[in-house]
Protein backbone atom coordinates (compact mmCIF):
# COMPACT_ATOMS: atom_id res chain seq x y z
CA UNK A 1 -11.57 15.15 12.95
CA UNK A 2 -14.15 14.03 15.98
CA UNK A 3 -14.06 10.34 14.66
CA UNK A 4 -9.95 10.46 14.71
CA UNK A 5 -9.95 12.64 18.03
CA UNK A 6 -12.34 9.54 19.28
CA UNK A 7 -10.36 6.99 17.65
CA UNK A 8 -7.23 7.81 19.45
CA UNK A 9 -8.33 8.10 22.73
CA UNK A 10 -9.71 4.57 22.20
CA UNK A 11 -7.07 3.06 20.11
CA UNK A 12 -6.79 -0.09 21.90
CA UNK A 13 -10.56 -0.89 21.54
CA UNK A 14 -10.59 -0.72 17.85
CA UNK A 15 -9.96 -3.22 14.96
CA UNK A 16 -8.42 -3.40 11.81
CA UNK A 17 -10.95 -2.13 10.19
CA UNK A 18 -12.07 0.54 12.13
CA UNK A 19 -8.67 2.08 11.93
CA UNK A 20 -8.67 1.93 8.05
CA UNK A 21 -12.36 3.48 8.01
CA UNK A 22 -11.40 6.32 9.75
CA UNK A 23 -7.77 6.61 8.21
CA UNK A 24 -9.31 6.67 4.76
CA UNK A 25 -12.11 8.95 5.44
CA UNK A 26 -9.44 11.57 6.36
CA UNK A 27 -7.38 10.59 2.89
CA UNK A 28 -10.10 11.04 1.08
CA UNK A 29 -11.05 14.37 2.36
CA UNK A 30 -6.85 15.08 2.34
CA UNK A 31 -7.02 15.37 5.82
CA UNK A 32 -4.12 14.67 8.08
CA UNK A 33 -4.26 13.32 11.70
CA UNK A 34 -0.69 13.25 13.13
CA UNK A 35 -1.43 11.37 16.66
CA UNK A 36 -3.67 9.11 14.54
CA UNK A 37 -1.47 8.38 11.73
CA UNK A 38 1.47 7.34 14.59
CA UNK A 39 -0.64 5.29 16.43
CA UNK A 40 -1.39 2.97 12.89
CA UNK A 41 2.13 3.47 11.85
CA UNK A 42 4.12 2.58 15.06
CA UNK A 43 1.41 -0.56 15.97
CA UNK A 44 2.36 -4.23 14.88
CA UNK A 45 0.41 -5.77 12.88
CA UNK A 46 -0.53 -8.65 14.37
CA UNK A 47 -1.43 -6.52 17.51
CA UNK A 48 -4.09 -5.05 15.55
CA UNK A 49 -6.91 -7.56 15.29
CA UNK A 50 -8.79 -8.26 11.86
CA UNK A 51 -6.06 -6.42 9.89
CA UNK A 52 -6.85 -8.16 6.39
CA UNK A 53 -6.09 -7.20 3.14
CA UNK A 54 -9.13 -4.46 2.65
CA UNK A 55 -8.34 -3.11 5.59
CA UNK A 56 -3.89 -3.33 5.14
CA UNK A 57 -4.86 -2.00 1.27
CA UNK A 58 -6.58 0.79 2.28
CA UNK A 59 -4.32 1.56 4.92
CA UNK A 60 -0.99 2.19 2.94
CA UNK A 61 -3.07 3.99 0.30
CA UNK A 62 -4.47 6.28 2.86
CA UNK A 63 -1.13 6.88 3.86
CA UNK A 64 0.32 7.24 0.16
CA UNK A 65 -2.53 9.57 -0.57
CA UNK A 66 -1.55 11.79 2.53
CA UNK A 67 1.87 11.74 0.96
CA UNK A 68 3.21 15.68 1.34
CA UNK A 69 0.52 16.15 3.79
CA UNK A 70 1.56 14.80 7.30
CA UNK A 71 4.53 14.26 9.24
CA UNK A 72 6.23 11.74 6.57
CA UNK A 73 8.64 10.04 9.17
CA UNK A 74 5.64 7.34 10.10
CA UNK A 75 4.24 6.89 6.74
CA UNK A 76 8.16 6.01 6.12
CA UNK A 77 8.23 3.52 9.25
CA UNK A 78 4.69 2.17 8.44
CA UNK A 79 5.83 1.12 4.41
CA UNK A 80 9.38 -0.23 6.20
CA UNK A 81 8.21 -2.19 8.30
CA UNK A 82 5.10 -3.73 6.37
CA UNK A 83 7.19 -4.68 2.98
CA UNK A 84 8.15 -7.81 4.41
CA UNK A 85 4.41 -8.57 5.49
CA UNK A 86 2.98 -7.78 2.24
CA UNK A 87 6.19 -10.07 0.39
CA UNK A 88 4.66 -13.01 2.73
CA UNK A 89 1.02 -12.86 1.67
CA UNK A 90 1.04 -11.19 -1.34
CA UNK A 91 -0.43 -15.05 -3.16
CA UNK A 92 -3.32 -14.17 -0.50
CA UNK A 93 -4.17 -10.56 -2.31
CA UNK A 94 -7.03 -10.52 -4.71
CA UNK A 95 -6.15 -8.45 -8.19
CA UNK A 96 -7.73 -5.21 -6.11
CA UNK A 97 -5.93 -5.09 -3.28
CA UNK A 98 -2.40 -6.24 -4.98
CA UNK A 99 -2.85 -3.26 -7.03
CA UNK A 100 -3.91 -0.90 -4.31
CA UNK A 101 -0.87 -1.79 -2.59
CA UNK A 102 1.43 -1.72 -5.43
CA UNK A 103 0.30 1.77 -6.25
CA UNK A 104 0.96 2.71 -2.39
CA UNK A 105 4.54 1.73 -2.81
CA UNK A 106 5.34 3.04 -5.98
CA UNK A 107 3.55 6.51 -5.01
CA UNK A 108 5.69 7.12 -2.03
CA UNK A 109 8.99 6.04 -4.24
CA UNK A 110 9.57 3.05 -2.08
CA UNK A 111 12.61 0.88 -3.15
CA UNK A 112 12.66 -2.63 -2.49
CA UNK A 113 13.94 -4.72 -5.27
CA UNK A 114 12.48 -7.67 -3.84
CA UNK A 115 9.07 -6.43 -3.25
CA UNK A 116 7.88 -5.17 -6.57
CA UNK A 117 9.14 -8.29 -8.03
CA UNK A 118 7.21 -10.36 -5.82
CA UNK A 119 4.38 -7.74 -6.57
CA UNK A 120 5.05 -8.42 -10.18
CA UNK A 121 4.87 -11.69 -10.40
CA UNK A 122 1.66 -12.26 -8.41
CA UNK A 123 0.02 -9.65 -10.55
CA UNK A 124 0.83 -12.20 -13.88
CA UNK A 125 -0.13 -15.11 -11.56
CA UNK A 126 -2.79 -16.50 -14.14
CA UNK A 127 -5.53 -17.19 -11.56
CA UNK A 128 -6.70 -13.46 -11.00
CA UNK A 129 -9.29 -12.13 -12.35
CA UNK A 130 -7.36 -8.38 -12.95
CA UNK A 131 -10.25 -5.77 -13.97
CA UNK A 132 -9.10 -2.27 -16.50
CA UNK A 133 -9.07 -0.25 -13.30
CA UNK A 134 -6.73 -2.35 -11.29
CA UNK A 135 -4.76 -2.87 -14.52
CA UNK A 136 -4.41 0.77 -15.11
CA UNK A 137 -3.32 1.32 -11.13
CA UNK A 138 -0.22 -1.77 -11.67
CA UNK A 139 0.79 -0.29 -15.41
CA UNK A 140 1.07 3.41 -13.65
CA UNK A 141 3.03 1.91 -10.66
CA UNK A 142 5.34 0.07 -12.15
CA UNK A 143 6.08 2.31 -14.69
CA UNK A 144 5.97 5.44 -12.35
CA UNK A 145 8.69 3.36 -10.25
CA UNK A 146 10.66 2.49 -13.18
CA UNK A 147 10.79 5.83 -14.64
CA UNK A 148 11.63 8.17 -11.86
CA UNK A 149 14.79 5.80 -11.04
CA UNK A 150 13.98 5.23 -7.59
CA UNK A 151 14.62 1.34 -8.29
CA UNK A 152 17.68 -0.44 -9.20
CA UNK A 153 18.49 -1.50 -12.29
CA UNK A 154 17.30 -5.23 -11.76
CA UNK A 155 14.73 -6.09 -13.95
CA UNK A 156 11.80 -5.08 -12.79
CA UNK A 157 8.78 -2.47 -13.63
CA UNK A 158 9.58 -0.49 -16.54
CA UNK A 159 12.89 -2.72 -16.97
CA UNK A 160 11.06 -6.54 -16.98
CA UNK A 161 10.01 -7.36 -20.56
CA UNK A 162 7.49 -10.32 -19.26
CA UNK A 163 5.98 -7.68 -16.99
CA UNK A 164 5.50 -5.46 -19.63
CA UNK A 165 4.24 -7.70 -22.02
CA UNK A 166 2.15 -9.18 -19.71
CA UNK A 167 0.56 -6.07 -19.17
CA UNK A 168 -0.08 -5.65 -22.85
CA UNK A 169 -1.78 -8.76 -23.47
């Protein structure tokens, strides 16, 4: 809690990926930080400076992973208000990240039609190498947010046959 206590009273010094460090310390060690968790949630993007993939990946899983833990109104805003972000450079995500993020989503029942089909598709974009592990984190997501009927009935997760069979080539 010293490095978050630290981390907020010098918020505007730090980077992208000082902010997921310490955000993902605390989610591994299920460890909430409200004042800490705001300040990443309610900050723009591009005001925070080397905010990359790692550092955006580990981010919303940090935040899905503190799921039922912390004040859930800024994990809400934080997912809102990044979905468009991560539609716009999701053909910049290697196969870890893209599934990091997809499981993020699908963990805190996010719906957005649009986005896990954009997810989707990059994840059968033939150019990735996709390892078992980060297969195994896409198959659970997009069958975890097919099956609990958070989504739509557009074909997607669960519900999109050339997902599905992708995933079981």
């Amino acid at each position: 809690r010293l490095f978050a206590d630290k981390s907020v009273e010098r918020a505007s010094e730090l980077n992208g990926q000082n902010l997921a460090n310490v955000i993902w310390s605390l989610a591994t060690i299920r460890e909430t930080h409200e004042p800490l968790m705001t300040i990443i949630a309610r900050t723009p993007a591009d005001m925070i400076q080397g905010l990359g993939p790692q550092e955006y990946s580990n981010i919303v899983w940090s935040f899905a992973t503190l799921k039922g833990l912390a004040k859930w109104t800024d994990a809400e805003i934080l997912f809102r208000r990044t979905a468009p972000r991560v539609v716009q450079t999701a053909d910049r995500l290697d196969s870890q990240h893209l599934a990091n993020i997809t499981w993020a989503y699908a963990k805190i029942s996010h719906r957005d039609d649009g986005l896990f089909f954009v997810l989707s598709r990059e994840a059968m974009r033939g150019e990735r190498q996709i390892n078992p592990l980060n297969l195994a984190n896409l198959s659970w997501a997009f069958a975890s947010a097919g099956w609990h009927g958070e989504m739509s009935t557009r074909r997607i997760g669960l519900r999109d046959p050339e997902f599905m069979d992708w995933i079981a080539l």
